[in-house]
Protein backbone atom coordinates (compact mmCIF):
# COMPACT_ATOMS: atom_id res chain seq x y z
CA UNK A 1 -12.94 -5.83 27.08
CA UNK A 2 -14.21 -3.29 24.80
CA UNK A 3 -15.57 -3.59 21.34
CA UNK A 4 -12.62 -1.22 20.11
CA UNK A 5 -10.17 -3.65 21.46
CA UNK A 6 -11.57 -6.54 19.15
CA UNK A 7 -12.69 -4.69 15.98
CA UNK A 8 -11.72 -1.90 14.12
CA UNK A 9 -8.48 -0.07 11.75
CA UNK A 10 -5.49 -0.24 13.56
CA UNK A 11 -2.09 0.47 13.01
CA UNK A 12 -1.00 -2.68 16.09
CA UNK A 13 -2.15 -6.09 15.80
CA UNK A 14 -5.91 -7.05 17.44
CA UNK A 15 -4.74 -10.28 18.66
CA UNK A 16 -8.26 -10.78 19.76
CA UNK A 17 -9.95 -10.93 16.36
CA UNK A 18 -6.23 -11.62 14.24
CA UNK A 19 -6.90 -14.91 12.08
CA UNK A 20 -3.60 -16.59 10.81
CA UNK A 21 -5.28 -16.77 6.94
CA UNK A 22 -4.04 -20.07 5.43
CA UNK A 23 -1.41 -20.49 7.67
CA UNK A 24 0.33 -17.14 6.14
CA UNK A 25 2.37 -16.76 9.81
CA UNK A 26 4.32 -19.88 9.35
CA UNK A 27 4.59 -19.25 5.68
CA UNK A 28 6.01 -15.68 6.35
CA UNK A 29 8.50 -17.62 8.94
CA UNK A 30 9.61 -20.15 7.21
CA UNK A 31 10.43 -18.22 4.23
CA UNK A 32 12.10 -15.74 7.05
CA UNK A 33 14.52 -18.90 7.72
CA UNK A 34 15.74 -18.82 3.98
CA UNK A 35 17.92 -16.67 1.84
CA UNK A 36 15.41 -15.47 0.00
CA UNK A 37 13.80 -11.43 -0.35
CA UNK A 38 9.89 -11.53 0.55
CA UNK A 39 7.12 -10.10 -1.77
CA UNK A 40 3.63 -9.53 0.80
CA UNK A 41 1.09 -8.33 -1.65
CA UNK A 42 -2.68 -7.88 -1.23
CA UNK A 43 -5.43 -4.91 -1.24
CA UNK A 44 -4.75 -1.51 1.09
CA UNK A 45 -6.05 -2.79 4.50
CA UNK A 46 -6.17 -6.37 3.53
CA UNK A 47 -3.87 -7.42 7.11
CA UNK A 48 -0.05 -6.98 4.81
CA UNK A 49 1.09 -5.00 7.84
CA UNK A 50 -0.33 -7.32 10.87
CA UNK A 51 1.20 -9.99 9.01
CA UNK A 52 4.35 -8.75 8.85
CA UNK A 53 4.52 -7.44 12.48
CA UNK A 54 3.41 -10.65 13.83
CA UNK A 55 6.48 -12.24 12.55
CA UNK A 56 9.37 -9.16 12.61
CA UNK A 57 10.52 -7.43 15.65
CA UNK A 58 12.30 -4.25 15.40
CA UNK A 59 12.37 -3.88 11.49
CA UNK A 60 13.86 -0.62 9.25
CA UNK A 61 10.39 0.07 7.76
CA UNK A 62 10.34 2.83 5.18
CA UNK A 63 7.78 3.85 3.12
CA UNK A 64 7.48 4.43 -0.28
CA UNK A 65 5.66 7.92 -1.49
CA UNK A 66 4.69 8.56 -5.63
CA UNK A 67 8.14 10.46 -6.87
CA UNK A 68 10.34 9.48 -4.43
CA UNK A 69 13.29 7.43 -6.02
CA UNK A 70 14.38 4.18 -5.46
CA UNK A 71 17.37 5.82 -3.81
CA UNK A 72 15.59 7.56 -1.59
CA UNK A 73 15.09 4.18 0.15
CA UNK A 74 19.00 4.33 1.57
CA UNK A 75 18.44 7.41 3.02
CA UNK A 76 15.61 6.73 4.96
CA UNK A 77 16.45 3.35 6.00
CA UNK A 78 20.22 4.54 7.24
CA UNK A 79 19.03 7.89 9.04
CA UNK A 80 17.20 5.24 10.78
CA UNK A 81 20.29 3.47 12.36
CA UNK A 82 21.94 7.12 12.96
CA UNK A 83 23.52 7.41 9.72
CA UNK A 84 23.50 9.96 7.29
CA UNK A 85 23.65 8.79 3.29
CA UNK A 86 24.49 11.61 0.88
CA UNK A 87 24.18 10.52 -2.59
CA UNK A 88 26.27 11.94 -5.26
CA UNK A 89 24.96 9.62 -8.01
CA UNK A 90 22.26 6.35 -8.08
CA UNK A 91 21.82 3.91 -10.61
CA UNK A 92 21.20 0.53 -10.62
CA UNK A 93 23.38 -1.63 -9.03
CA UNK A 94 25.16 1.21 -8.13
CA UNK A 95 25.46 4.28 -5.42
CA UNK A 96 27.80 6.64 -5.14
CA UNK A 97 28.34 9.34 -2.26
CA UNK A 98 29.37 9.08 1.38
CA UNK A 99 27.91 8.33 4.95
CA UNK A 100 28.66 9.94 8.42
CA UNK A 101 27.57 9.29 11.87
CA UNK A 102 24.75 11.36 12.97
CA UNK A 103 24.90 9.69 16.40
CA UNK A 104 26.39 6.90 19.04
CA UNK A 105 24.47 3.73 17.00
CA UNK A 106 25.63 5.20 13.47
CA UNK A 107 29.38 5.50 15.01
CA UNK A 108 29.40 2.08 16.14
CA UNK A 109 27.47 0.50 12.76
CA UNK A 110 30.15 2.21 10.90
CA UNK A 111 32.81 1.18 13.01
CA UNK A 112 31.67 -2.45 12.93
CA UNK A 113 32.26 -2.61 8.91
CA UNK A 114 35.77 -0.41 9.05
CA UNK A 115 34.64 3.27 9.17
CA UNK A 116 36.01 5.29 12.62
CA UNK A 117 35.08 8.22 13.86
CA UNK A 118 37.44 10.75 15.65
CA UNK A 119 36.58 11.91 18.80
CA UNK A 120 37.58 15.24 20.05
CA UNK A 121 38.06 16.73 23.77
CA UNK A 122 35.67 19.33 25.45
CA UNK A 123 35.54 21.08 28.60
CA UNK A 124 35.66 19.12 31.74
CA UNK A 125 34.93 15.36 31.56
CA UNK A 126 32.68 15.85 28.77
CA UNK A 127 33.33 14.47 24.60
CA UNK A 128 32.21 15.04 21.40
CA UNK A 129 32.50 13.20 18.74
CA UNK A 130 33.23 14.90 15.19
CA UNK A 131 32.13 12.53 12.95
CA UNK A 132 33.90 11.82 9.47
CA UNK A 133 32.49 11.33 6.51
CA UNK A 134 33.53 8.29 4.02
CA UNK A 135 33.52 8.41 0.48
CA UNK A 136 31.15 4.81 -0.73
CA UNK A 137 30.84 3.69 -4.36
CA UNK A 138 29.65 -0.05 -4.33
CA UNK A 139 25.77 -0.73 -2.49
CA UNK A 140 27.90 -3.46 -0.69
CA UNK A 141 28.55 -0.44 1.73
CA UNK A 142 24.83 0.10 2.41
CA UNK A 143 24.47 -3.97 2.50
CA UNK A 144 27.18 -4.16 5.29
CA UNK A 145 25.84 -1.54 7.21
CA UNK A 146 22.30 -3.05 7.52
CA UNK A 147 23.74 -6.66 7.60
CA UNK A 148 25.55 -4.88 10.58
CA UNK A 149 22.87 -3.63 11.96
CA UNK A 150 20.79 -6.93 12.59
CA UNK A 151 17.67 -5.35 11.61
CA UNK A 152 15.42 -6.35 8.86
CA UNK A 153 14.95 -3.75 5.88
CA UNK A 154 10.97 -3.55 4.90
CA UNK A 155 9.88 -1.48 2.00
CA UNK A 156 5.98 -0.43 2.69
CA UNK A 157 3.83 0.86 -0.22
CA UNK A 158 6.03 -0.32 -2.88
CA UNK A 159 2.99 0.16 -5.41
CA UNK A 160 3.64 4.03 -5.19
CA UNK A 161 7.16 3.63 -6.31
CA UNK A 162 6.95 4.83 -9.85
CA UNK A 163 7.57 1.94 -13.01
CA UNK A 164 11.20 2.85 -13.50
CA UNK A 165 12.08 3.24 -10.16
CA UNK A 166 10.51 -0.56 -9.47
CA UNK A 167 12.57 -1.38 -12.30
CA UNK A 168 15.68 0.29 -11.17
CA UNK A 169 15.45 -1.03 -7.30
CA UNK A 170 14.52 -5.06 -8.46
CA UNK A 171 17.89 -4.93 -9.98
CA UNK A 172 19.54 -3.45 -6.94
CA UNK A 173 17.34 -6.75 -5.03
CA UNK A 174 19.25 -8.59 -7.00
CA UNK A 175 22.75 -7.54 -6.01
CA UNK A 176 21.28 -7.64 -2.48
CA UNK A 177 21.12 -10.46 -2.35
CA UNK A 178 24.29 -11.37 -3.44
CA UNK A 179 25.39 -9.39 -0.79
CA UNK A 180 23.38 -11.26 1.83
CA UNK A 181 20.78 -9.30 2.22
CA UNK A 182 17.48 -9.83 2.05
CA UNK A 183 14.32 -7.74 2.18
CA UNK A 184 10.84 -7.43 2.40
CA UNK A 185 8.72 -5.70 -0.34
CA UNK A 186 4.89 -4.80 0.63
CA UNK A 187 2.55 -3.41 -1.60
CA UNK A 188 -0.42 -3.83 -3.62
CA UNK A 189 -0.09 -5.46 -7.48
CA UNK A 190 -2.67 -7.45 -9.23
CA UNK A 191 -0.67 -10.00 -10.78
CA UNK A 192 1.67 -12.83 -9.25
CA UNK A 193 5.83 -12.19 -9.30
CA UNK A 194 5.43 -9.02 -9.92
CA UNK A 195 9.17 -8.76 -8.49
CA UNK A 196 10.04 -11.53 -11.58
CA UNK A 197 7.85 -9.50 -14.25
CA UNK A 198 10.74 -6.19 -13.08
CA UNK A 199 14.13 -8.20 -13.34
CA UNK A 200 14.42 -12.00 -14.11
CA UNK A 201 17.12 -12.47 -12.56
CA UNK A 202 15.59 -12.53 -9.21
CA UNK A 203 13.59 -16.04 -10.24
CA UNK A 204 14.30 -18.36 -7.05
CA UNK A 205 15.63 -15.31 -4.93
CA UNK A 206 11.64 -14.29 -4.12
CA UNK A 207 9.11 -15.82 -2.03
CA UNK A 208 5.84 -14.24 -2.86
CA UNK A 209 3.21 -14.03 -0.16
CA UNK A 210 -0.38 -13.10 -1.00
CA UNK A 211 -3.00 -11.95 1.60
CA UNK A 212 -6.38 -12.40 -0.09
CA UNK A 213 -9.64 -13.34 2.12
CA UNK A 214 -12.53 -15.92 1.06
CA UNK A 215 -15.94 -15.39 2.28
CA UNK A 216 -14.83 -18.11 4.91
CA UNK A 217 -11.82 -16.86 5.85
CA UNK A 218 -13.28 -13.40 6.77
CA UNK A 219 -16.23 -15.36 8.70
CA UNK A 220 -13.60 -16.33 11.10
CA UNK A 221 -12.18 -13.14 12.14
CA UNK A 222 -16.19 -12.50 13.21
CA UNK A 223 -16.10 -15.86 15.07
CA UNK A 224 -12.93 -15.05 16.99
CA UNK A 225 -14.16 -11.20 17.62
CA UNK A 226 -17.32 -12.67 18.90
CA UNK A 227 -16.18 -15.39 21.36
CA UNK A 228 -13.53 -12.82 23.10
CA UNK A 229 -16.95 -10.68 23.64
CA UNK A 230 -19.50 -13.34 25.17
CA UNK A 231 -21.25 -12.10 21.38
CA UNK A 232 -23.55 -13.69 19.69
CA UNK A 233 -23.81 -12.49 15.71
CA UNK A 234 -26.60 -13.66 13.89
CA UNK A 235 -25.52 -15.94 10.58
CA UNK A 236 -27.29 -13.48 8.45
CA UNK A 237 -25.58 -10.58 10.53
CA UNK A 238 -22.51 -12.08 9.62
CA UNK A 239 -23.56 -13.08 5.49
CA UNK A 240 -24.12 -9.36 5.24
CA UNK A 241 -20.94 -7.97 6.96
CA UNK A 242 -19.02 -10.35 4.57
CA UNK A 243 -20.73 -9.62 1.82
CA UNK A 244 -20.04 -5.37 2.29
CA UNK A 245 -16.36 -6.33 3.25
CA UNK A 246 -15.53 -6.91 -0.11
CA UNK A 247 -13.42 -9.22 0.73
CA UNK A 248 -11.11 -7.23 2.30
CA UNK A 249 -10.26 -7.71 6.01
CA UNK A 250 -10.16 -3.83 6.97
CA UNK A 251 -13.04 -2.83 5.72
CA UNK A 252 -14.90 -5.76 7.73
CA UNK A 253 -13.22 -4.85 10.83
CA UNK A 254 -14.26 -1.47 10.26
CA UNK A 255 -17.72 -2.37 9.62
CA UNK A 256 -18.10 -4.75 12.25
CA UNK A 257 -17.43 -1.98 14.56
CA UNK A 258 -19.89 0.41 13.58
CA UNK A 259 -21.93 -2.32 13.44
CA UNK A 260 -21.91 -2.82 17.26
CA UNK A 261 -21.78 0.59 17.63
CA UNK A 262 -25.23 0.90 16.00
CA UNK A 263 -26.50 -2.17 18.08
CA UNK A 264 -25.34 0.06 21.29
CA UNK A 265 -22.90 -2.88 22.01
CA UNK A 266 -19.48 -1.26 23.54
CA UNK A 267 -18.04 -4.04 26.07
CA UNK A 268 -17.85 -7.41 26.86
CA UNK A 269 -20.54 -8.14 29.68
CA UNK A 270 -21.42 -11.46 31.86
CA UNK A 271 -24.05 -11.82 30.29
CA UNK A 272 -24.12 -13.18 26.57
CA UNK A 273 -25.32 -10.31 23.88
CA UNK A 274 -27.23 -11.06 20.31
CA UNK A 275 -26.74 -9.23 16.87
CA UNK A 276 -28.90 -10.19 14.94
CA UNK A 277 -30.62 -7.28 13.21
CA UNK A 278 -29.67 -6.79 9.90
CA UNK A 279 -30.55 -3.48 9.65
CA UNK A 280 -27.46 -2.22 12.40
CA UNK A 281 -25.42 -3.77 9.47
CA UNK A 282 -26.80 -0.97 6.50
CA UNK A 283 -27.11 2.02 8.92
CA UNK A 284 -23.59 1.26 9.76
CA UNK A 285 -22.78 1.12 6.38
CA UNK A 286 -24.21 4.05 5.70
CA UNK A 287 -22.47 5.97 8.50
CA UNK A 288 -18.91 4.52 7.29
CA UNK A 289 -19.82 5.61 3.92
CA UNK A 290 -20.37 9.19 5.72
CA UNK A 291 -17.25 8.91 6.87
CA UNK A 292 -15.35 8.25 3.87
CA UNK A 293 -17.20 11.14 2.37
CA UNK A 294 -14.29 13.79 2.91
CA UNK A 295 -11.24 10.82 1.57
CA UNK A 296 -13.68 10.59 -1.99
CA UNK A 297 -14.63 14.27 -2.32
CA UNK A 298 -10.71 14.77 -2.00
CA UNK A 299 -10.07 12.02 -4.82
CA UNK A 300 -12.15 13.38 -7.14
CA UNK A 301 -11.23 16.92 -6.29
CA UNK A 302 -7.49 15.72 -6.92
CA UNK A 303 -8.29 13.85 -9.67
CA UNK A 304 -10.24 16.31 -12.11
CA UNK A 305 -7.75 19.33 -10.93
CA UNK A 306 -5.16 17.33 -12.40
CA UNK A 307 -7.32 16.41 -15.25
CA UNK A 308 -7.67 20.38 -16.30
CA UNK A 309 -3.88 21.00 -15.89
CA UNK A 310 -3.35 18.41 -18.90
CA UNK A 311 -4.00 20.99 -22.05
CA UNK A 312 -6.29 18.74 -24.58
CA UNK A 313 -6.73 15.65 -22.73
CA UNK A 314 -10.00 16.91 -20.72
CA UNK A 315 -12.03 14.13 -22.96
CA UNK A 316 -10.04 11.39 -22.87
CA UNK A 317 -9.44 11.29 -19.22
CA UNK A 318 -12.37 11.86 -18.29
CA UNK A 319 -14.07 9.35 -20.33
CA UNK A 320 -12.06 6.96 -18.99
CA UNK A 321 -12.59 7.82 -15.17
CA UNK A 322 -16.23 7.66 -16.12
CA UNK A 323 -15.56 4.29 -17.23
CA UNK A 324 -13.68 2.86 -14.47
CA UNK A 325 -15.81 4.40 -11.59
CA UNK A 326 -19.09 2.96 -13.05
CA UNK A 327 -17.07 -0.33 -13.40
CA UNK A 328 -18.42 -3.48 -11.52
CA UNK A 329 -17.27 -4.44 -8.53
CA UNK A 330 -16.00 -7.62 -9.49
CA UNK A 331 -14.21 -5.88 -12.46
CA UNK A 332 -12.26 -3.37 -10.13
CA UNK A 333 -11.33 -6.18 -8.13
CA UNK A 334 -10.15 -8.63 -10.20
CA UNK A 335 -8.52 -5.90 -12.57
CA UNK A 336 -10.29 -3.72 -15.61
CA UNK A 337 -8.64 -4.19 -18.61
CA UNK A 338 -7.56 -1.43 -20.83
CA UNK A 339 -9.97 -2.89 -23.46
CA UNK A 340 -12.85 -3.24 -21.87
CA UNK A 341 -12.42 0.86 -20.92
CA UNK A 342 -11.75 1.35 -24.29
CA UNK A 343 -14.90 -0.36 -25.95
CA UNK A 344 -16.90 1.31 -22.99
CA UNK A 345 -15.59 5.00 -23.59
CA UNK A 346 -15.35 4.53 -27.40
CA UNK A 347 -19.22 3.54 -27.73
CA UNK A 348 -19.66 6.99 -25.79
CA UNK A 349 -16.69 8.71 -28.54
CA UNK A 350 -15.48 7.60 -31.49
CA UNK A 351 -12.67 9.51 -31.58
CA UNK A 352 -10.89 7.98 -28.75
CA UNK A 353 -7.73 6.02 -29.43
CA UNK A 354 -6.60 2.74 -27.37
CA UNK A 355 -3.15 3.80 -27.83
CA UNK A 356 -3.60 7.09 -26.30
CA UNK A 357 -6.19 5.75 -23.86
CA UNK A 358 -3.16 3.44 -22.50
CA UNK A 359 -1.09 6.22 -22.53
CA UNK A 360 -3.39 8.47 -20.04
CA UNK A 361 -4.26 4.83 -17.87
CA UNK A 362 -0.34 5.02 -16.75
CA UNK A 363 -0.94 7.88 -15.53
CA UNK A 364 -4.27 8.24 -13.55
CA UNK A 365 -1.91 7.03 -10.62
CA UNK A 366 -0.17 10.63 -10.30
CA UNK A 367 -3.37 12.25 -11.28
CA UNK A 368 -4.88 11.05 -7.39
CA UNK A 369 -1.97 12.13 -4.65
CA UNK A 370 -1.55 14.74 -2.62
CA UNK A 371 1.86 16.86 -2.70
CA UNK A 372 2.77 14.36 -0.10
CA UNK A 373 2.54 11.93 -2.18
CA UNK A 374 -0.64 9.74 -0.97
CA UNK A 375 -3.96 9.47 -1.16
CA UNK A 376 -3.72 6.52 -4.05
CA UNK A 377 -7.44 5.12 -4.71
CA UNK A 378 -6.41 3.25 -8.24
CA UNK A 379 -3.66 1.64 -9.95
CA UNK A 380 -2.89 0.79 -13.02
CA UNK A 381 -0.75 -2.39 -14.16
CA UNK A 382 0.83 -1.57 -17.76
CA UNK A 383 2.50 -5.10 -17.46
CA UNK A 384 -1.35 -6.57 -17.36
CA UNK A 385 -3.13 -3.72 -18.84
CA UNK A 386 -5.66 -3.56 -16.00
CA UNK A 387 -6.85 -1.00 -13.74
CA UNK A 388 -7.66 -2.23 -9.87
CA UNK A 389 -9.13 -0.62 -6.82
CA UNK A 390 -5.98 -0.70 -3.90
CA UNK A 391 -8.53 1.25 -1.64
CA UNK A 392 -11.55 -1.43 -1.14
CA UNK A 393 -13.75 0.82 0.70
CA UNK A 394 -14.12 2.84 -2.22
CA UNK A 395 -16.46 0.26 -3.25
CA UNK A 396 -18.83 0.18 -0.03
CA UNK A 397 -18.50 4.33 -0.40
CA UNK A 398 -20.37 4.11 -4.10
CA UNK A 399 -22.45 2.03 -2.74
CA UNK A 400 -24.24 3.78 0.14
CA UNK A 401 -23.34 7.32 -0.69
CA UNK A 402 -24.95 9.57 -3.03
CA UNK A 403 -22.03 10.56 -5.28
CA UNK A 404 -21.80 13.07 -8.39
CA UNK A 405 -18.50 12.22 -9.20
CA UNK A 406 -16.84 15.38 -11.91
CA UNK A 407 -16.24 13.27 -15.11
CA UNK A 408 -19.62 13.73 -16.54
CA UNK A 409 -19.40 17.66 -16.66
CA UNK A 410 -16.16 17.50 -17.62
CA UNK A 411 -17.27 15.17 -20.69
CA UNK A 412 -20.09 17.43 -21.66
CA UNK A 413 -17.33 20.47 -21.31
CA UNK A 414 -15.09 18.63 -23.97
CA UNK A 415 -17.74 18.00 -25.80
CA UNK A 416 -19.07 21.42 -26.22
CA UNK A 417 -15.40 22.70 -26.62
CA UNK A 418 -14.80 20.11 -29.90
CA UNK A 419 -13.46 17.20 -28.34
CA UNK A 420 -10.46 17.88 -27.88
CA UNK A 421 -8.92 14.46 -26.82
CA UNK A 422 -4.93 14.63 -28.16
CA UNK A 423 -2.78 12.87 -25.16
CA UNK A 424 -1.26 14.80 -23.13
């Protein structure tokens, strides 16, 4: 067995280093067993997906992407049982439009819940289908079809989904589940219910499942890893590879592996192997931090181009990104309130408003992807007022890289230019 096979990011379960964290499998299955939608929130690369595949076979996963619309969601998830969803209006509680067969498994899921298809004949032996559109103008359409189509509906990345369209899409839950249907929501949100916080209504329809790792808890994934490699890693091997994790379970598995790497262990062998060096632990870290070097240059890059494209807000944000990057770690964790980045920037300028500083926090999110819609580093919560890392590495990268992040020029070029710190 190679060290790959144990440790490391990957997009399939590593049964050989997974750790069921407080039970969360039978959580997830139990509340699978009950008429209920399923929040799984938790930090980018925190183990949402590994829990999720663990326990669902054969889901409708679509993910979520900044600007694209809670209706959006249909779409995707029906083009993936063969059906084609053209929407002529979307509100919610309500769609409007019609849906066609766009193959053999959308024919049948549409004939299951009422809607034929007329098939036409061809030359020789051979058919082919032409495929009728029908008008829909209730979501209990789109509920039967995916009720029909045994398959369980996840939405990934919900944190990406702007406010509004969260807003909009908890209401559809809502009718959902009146409908019998019931879906999974994963994404990453600092505070609990966040489903609850968006419509009310959905209080008792919503299991919430968090995936958050103690020191302990990420000490076991290493002691599982270890004994499927005849390894032995040292206790203070293992203190410090916690300790850079920040608590987060990819960035350990990531570590981990680079940690071997740099110890020249690849493979399981007869004979037992020691880690014990600490120093394999900070030239890995360094090396993942080298790594990571292209993902931050890009965030910053993204960030500060859309920080010039905003006409008179060149202060403001950027006294705020100076704020939050220089943030503690336990702060960016645990979520930065809006007021503690205000009394930071305003000691640095005066003229800086917590009103308008609010104003610019809801939307650092947009400032950071890419025109595909990803690349999201930081969130902000306006229902909490807090600003929280989603990407943990990010924390490890400002730690062993040497990083001149933009905001400071940018401050001294507001500065020099007046001030200028209207929101924009």
């Amino acid at each position: 067995m190679r060290t790959d096979e144990v440790f490391g990011i990957s997009p399939q379960v590593r049964d050989a280093s997974y750790v069921d964290r407080g039970e969360l499998d039978s959580k997830l299955q139990r509340s699978l067993r009950r008429t209920k939608h399923i929040a799984i929130q938790g930090p980018s690369k925190s183990g949402k997906s590994w829990l999720r595949q663990k326990a669902i076979d054969n889901p409708i996963v679509v993910q979520c992407r900044l600007h694209k619309s809670f209706a959006d969601i249909y779409v995707d998830a029906l083009s993936q049982l063969g059906i084609k969803l053209t929407l002529s209006e979307s509100k919610s509680g309500s769609v409007k439009g019609s849906v066609s067969a766009s193959g053999d498994i959308g024919a049948a899921l549409l004939g299951k819940i009422g809607i034929s298809v007329q098939a036409e004949s061809s030359r020789g032996t051979e058919k082919s289908e032409k495929h009728v559109g029908q008008d829909i103008d209730d979501l209990r359409y789109i509920a039967d079809i995916l009720k029909a189509s045994n398959r369980r509906l996840i939405i990934e990345d919900f944190h990406y989904m702007s406010t509004d369209d969260r807003r909009s899409f908890s209401f559809d839950l809502k009718a959902l589940w009146d409908y019998g249907v019931f879906v999974i929501i994963v994404g990453v949100w600092s505070e609990t219910n966040l489903l609850l916080h968006l419509n009310p209504d959905l209080a008792g329809r919503v299991d919430e499942i968090s995936v958050a790792w103690s020191p302990q808890d990420l000490r076991e994934i290493l002691n599982k890893g270890e004994s499927k490699l005849n390894l032995n890693i040292g206790d203070n091997v293992k203190s410090r590879l916690v300790e850079l994790a920040y608590t987060n379970a990819g960035v350990l598995q990531q570590l981990t592996l680079f940690t071997l790497d740099d110890g020249e262990i690849e493979e399981k062998t007869f004979r037992s192997q020691k880690l014990d060096n600490i120093d394999h632990v900070d030239s890995a870290a360094m090396e993942y931090a080298d790594q990571l070097n292209p993902v931050y240059q890009q965030f910053s890059k993204q960030v500060s181009g859309g920080i010039r494209s905003r006409r008179n807000a060149t202060g403001i944000y950027a006294y705020a990104m100076a704020t939050i990057i220089e943030a503690s770690d336990d702060e960016l964790i645990n979520g930065l309130s809006a007021r503690r980045i205000f009394d930071v920037a305003h000691s640095r300028q005066d003229r800086i408003q917590f009103g308008n500083l609010k104003a610019i926090l809801e939307k650092i999110p947009e400032l950071q992807v890419d025109d595909q819609g990803r690349g999201l580093i930081l969130t902000y919560n306006s229902a909490t007022e807090e600003v929280s890392v989603v990407d943990r590495q990010l924390l490890l990268y400002r730690r062993f890289a040497t990083v001149k992040w933009p905001w400071e020029d940018m401050i001294a070029e507001a500065d020099a230019e007046g001030g200028q710190l209207d929101n924009d």
